[in-house]
PDB file of N, CA and C in Angstrom:
ATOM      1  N   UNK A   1       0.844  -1.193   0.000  1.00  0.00           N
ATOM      2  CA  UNK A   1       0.000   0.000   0.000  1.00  0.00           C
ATOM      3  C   UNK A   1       0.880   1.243   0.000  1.00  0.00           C
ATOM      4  N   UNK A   2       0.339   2.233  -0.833  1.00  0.00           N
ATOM      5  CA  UNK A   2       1.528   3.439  -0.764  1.00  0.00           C
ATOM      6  C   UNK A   2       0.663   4.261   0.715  1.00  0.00           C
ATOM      7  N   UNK A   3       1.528   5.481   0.549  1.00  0.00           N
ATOM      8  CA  UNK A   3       1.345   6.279   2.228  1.00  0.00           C
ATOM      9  C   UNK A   3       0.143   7.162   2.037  1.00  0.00           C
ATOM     10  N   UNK A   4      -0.644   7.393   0.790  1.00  0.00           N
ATOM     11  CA  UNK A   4      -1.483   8.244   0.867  1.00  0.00           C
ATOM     12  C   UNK A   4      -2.567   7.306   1.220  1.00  0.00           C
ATOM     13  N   UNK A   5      -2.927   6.358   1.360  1.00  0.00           N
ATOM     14  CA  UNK A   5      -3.625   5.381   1.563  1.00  0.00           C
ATOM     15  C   UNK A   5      -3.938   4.953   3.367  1.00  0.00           C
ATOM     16  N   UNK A   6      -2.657   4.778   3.370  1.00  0.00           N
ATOM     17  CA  UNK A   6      -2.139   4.433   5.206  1.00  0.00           C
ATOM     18  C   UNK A   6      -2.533   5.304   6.245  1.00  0.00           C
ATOM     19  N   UNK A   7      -2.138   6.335   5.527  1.00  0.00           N
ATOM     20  CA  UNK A   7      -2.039   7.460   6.374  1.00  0.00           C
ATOM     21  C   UNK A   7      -3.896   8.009   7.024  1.00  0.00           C
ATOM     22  N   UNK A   8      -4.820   8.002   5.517  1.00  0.00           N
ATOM     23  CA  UNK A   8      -6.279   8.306   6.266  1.00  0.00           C
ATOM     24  C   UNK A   8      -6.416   6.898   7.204  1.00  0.00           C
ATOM     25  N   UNK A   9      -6.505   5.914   6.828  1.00  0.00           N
ATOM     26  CA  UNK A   9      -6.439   4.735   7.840  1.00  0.00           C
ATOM     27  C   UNK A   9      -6.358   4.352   9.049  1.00  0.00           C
ATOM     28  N   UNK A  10      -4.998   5.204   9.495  1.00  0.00           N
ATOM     29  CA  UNK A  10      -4.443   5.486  10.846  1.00  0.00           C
ATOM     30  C   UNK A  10      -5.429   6.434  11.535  1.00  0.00           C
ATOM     31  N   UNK A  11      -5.113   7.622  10.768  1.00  0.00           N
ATOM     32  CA  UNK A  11      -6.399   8.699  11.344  1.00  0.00           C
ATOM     33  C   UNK A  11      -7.897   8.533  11.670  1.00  0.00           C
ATOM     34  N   UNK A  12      -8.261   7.503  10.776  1.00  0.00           N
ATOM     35  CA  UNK A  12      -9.752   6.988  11.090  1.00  0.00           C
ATOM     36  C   UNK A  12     -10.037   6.290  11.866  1.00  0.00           C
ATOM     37  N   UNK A  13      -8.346   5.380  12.433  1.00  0.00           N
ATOM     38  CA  UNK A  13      -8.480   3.987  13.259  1.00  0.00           C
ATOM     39  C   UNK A  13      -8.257   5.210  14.684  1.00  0.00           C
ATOM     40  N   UNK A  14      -7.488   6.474  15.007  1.00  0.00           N
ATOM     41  CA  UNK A  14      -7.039   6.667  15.720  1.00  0.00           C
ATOM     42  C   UNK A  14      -8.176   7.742  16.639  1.00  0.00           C
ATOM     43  N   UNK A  15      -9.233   8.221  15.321  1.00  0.00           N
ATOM     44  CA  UNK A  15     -10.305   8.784  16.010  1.00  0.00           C
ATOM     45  C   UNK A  15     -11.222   8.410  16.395  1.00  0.00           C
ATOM     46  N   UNK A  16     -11.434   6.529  16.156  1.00  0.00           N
ATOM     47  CA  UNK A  16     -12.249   6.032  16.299  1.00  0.00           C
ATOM     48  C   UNK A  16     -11.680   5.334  17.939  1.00  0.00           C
ATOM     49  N   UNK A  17     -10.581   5.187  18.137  1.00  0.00           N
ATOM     50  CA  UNK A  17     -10.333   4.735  19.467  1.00  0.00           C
ATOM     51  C   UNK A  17     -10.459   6.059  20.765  1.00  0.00           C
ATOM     52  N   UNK A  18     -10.379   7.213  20.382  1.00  0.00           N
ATOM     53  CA  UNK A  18     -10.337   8.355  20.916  1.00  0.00           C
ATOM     54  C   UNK A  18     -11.893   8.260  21.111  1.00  0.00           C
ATOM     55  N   UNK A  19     -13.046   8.324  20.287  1.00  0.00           N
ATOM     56  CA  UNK A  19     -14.192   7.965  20.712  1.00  0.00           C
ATOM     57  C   UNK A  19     -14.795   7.298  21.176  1.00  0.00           C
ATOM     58  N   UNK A  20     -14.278   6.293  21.222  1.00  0.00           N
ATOM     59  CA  UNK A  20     -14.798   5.057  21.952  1.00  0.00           C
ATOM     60  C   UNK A  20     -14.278   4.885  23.603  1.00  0.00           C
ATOM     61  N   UNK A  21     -13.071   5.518  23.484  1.00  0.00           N
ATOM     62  CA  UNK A  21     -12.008   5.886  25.310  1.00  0.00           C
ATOM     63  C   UNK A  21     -13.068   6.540  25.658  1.00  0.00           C
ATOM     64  N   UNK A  22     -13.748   7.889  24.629  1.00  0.00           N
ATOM     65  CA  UNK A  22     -14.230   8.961  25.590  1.00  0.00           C
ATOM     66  C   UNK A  22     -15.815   8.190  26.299  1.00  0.00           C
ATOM     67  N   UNK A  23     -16.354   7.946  25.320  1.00  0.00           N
ATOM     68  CA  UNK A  23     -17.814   7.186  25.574  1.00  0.00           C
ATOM     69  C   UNK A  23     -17.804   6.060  26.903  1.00  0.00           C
ATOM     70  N   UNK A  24     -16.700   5.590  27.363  1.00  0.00           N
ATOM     71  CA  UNK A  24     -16.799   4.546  28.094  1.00  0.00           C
ATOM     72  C   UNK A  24     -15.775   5.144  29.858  1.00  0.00           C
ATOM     73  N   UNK A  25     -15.342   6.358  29.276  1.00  0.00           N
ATOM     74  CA  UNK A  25     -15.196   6.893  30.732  1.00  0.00           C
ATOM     75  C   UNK A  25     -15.764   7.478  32.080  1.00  0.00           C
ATOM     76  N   UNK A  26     -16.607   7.682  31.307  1.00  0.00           N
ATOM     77  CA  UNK A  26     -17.897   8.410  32.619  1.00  0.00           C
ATOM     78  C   UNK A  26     -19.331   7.007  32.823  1.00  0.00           C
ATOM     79  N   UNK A  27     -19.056   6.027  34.251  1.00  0.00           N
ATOM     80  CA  UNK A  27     -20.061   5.222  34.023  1.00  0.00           C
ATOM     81  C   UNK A  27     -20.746   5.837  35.125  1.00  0.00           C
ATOM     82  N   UNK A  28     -20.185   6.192  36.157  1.00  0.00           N
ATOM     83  CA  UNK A  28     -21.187   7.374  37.118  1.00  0.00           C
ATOM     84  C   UNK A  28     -20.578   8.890  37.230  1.00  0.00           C
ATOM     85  N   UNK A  29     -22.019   9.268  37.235  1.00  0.00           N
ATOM     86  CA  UNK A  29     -21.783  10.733  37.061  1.00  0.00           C
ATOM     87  C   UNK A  29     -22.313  11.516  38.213  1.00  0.00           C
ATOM     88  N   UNK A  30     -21.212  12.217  39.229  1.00  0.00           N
ATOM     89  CA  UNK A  30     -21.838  13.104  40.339  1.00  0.00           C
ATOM     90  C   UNK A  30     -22.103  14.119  40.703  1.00  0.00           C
ATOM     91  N   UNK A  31     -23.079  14.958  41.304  1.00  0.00           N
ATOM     92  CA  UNK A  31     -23.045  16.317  41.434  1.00  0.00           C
ATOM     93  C   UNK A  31     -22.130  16.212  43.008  1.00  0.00           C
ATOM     94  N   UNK A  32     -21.293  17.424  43.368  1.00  0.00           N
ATOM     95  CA  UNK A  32     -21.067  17.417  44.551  1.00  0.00           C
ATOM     96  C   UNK A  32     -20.917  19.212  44.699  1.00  0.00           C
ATOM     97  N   UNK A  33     -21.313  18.872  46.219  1.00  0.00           N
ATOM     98  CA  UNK A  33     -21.697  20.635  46.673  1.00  0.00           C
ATOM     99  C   UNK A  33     -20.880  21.099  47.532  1.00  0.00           C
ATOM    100  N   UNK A  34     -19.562  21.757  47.925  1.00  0.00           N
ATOM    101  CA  UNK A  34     -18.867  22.104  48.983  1.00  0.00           C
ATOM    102  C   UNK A  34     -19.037  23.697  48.905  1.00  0.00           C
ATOM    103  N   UNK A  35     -19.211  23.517  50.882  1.00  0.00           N
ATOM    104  CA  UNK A  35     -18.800  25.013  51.038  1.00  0.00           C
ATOM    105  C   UNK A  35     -17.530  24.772  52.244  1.00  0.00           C
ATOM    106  N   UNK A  36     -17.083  26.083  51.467  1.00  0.00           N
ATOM    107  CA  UNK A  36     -15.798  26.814  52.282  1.00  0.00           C
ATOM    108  C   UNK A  36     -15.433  28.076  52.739  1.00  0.00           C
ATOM    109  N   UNK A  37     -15.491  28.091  53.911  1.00  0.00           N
ATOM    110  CA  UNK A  37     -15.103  29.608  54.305  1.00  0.00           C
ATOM    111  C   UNK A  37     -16.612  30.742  53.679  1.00  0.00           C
ATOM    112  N   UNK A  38     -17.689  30.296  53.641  1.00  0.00           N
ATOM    113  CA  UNK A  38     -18.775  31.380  53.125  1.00  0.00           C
ATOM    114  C   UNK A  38     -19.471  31.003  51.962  1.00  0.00           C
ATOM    115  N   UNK A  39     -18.184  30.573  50.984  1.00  0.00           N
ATOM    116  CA  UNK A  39     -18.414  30.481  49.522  1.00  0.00           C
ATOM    117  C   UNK A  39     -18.475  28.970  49.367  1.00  0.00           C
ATOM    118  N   UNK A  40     -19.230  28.968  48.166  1.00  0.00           N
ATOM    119  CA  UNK A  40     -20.348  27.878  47.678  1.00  0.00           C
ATOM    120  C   UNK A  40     -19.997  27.215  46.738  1.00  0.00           C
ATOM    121  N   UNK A  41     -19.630  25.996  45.907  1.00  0.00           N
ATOM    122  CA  UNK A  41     -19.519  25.777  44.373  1.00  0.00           C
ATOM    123  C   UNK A  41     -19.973  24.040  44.528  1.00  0.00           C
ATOM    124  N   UNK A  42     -20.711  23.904  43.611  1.00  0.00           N
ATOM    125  CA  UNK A  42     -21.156  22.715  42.903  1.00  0.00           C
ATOM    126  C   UNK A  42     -20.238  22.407  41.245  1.00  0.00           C
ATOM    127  N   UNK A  43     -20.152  21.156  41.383  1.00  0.00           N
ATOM    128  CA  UNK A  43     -19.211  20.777  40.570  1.00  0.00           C
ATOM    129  C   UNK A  43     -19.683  19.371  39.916  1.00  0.00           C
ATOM    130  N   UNK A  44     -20.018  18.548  38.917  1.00  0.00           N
ATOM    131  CA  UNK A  44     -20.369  17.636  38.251  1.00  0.00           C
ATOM    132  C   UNK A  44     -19.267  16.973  37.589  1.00  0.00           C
ATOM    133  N   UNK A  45     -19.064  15.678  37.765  1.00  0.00           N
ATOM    134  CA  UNK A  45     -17.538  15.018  37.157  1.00  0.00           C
ATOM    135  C   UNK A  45     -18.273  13.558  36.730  1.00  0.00           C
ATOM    136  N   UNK A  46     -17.505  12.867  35.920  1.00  0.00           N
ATOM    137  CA  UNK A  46     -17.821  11.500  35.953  1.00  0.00           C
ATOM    138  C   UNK A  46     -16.309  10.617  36.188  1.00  0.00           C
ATOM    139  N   UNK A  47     -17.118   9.226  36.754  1.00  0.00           N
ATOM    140  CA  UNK A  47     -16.045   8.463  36.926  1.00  0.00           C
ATOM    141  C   UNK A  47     -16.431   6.989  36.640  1.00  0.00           C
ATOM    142  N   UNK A  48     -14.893   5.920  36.734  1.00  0.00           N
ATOM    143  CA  UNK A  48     -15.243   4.573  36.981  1.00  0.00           C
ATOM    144  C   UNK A  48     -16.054   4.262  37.581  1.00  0.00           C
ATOM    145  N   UNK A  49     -15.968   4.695  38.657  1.00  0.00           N
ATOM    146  CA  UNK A  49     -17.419   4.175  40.224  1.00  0.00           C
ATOM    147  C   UNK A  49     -17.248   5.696  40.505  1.00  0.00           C
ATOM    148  N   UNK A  50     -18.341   5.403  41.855  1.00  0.00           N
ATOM    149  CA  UNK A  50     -18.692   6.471  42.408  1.00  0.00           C
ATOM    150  C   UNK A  50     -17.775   7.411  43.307  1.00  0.00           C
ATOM    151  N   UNK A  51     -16.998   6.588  44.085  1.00  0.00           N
ATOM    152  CA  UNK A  51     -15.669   6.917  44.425  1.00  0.00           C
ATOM    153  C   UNK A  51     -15.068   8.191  43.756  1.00  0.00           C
ATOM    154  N   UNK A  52     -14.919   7.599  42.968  1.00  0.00           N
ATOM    155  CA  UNK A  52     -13.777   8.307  41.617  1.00  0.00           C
ATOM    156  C   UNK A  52     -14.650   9.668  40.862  1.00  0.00           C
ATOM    157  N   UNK A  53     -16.212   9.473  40.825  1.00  0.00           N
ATOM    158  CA  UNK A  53     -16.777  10.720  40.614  1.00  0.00           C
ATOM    159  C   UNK A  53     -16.851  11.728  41.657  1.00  0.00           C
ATOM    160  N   UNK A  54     -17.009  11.010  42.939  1.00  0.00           N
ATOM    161  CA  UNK A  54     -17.139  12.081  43.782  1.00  0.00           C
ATOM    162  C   UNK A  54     -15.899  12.976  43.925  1.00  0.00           C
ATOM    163  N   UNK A  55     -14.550  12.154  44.000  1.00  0.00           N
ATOM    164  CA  UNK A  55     -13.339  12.800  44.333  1.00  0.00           C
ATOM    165  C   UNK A  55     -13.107  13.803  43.807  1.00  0.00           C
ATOM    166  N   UNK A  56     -13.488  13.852  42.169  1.00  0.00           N
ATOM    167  CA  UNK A  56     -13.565  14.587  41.438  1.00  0.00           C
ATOM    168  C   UNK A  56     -14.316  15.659  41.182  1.00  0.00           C
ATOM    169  N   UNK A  57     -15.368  15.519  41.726  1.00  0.00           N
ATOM    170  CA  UNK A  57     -16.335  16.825  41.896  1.00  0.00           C
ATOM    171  C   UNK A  57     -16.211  17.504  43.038  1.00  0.00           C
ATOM    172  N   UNK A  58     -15.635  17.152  43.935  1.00  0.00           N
ATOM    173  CA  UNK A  58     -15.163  17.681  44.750  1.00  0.00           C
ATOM    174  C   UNK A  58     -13.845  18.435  44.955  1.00  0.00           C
ATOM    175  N   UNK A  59     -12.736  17.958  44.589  1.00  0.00           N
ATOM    176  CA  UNK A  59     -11.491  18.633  44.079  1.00  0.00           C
ATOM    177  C   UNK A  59     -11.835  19.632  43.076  1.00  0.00           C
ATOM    178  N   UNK A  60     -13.061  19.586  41.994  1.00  0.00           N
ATOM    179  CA  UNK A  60     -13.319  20.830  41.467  1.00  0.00           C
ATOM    180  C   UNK A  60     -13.962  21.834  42.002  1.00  0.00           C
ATOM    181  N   UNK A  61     -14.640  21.128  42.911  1.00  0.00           N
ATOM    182  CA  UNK A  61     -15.297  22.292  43.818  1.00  0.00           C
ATOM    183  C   UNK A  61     -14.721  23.136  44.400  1.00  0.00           C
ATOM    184  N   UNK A  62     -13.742  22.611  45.195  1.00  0.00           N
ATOM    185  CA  UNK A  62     -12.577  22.890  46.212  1.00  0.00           C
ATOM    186  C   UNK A  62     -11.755  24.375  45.161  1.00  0.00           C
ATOM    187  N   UNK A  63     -11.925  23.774  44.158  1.00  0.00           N
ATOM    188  CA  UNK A  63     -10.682  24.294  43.353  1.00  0.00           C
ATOM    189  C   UNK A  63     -11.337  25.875  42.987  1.00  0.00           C
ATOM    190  N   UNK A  64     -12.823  25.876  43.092  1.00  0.00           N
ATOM    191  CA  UNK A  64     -13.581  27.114  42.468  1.00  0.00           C
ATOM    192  C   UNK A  64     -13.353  28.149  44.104  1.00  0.00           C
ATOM    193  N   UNK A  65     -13.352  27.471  45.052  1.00  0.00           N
ATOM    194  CA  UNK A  65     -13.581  28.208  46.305  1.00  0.00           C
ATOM    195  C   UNK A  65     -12.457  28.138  47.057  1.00  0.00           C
ATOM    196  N   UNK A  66     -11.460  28.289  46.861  1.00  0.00           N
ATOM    197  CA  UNK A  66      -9.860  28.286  47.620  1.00  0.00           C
ATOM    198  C   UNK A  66      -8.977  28.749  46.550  1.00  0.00           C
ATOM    199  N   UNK A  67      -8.080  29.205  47.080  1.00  0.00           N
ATOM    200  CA  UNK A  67      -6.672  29.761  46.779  1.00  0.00           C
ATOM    201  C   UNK A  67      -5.622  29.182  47.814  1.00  0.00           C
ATOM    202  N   UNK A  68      -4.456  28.581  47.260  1.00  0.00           N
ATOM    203  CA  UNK A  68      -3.641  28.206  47.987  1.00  0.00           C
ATOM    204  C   UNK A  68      -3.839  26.648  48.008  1.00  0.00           C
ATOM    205  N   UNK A  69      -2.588  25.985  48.525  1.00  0.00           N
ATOM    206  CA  UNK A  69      -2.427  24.716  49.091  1.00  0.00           C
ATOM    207  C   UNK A  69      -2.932  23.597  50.330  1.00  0.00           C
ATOM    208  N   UNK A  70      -2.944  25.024  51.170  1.00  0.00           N
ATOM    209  CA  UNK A  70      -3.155  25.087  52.431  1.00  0.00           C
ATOM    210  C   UNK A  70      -4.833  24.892  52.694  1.00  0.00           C
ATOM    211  N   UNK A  71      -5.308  26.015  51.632  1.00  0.00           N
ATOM    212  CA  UNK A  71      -6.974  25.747  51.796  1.00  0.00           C
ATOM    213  C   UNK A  71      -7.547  24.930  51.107  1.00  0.00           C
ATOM    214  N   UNK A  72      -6.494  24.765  50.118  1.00  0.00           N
ATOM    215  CA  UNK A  72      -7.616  23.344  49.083  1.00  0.00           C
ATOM    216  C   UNK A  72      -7.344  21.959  49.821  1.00  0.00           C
ATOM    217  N   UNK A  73      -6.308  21.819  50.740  1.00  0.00           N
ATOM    218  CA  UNK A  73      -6.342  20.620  51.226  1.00  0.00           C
ATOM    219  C   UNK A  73      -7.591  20.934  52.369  1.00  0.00           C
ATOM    220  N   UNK A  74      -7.385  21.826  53.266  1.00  0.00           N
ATOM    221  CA  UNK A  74      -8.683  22.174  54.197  1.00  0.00           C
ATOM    222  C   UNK A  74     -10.118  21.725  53.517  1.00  0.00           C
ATOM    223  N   UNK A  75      -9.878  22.443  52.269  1.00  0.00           N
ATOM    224  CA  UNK A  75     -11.637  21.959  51.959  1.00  0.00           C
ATOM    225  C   UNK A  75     -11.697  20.767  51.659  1.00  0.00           C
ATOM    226  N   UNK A  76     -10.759  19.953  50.853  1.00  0.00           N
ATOM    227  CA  UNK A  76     -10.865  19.109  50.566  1.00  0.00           C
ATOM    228  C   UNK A  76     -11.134  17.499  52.171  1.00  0.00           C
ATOM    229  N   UNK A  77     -10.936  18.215  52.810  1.00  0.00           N
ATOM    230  CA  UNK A  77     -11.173  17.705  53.924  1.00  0.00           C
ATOM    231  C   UNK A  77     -12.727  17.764  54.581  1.00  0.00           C
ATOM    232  N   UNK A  78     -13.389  19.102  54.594  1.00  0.00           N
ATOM    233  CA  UNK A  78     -14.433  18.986  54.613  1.00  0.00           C
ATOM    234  C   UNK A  78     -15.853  17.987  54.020  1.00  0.00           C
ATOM    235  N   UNK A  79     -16.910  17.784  55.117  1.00  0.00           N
ATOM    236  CA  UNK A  79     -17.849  17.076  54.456  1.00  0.00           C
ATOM    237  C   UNK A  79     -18.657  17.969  52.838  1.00  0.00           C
ATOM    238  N   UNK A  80     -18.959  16.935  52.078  1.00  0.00           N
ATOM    239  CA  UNK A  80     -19.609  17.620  51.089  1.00  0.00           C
ATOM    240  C   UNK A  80     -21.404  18.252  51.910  1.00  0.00           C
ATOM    241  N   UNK A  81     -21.444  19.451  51.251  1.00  0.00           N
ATOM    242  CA  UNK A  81     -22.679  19.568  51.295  1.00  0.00           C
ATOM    243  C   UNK A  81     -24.087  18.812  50.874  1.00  0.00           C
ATOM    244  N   UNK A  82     -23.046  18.147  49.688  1.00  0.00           N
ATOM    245  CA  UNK A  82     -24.443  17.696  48.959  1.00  0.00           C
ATOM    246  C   UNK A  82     -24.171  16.736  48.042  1.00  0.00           C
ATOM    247  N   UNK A  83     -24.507  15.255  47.726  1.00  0.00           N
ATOM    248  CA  UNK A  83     -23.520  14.629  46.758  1.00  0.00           C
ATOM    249  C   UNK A  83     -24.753  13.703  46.052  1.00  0.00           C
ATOM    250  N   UNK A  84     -25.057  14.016  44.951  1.00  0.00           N
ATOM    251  CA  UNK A  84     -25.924  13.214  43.958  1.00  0.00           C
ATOM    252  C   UNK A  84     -25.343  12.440  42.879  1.00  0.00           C
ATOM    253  N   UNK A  85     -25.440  11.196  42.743  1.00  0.00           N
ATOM    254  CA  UNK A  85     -24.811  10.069  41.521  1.00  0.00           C
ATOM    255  C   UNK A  85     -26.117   9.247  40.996  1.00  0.00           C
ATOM    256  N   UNK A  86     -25.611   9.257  39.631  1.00  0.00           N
ATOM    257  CA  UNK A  86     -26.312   8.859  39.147  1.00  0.00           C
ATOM    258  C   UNK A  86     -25.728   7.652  37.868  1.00  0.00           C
ATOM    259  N   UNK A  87     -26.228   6.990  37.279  1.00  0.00           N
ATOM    260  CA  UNK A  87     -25.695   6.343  36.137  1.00  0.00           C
ATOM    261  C   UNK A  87     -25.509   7.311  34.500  1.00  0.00           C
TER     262      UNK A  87
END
């Protein structure tokens, strides 16, 4: 086969695995609600399990309502306000 041939091939095989990674990464999806210090943020992530969504909506949460090292580990310590999963 010459390379003009190969080459769409690859690209078609390579966007088709890129779509298929993305479709099968989020099997639960969570809302989570933290407050810190006053301020408020809800954050939605998906994950393998639920675990892995929450951590994640929460570290984004954390991340909307802190500055620093010091406070994102603080919040991140805190209970969530509010934590909804779903499939």
């Amino acid at each position: 086969m010459n390379k003009k041939r190969i080459l769409p091939i690859i690209f078609l095989a390579f966007v088709a695995f890129v779509i298929y990674s993305t479709m099968s990464l989020g099997k639960v999806t969570c809302t989570v609600c933290i407050e810190y210090q006053g301020a408020e943020a809800c954050r939605t992530a998906s994950g393998e399990d639920r675990e892995s969504a929450v951590r994640t909506a929460t570290e984004n949460a954390c991340a909307q309502v802190t500055s620093g090292m010091s406070n994102t580990r603080n919040c991140l310590q805190q209970p969530p306000v509010s934590v909804e999963c779903g499939d």
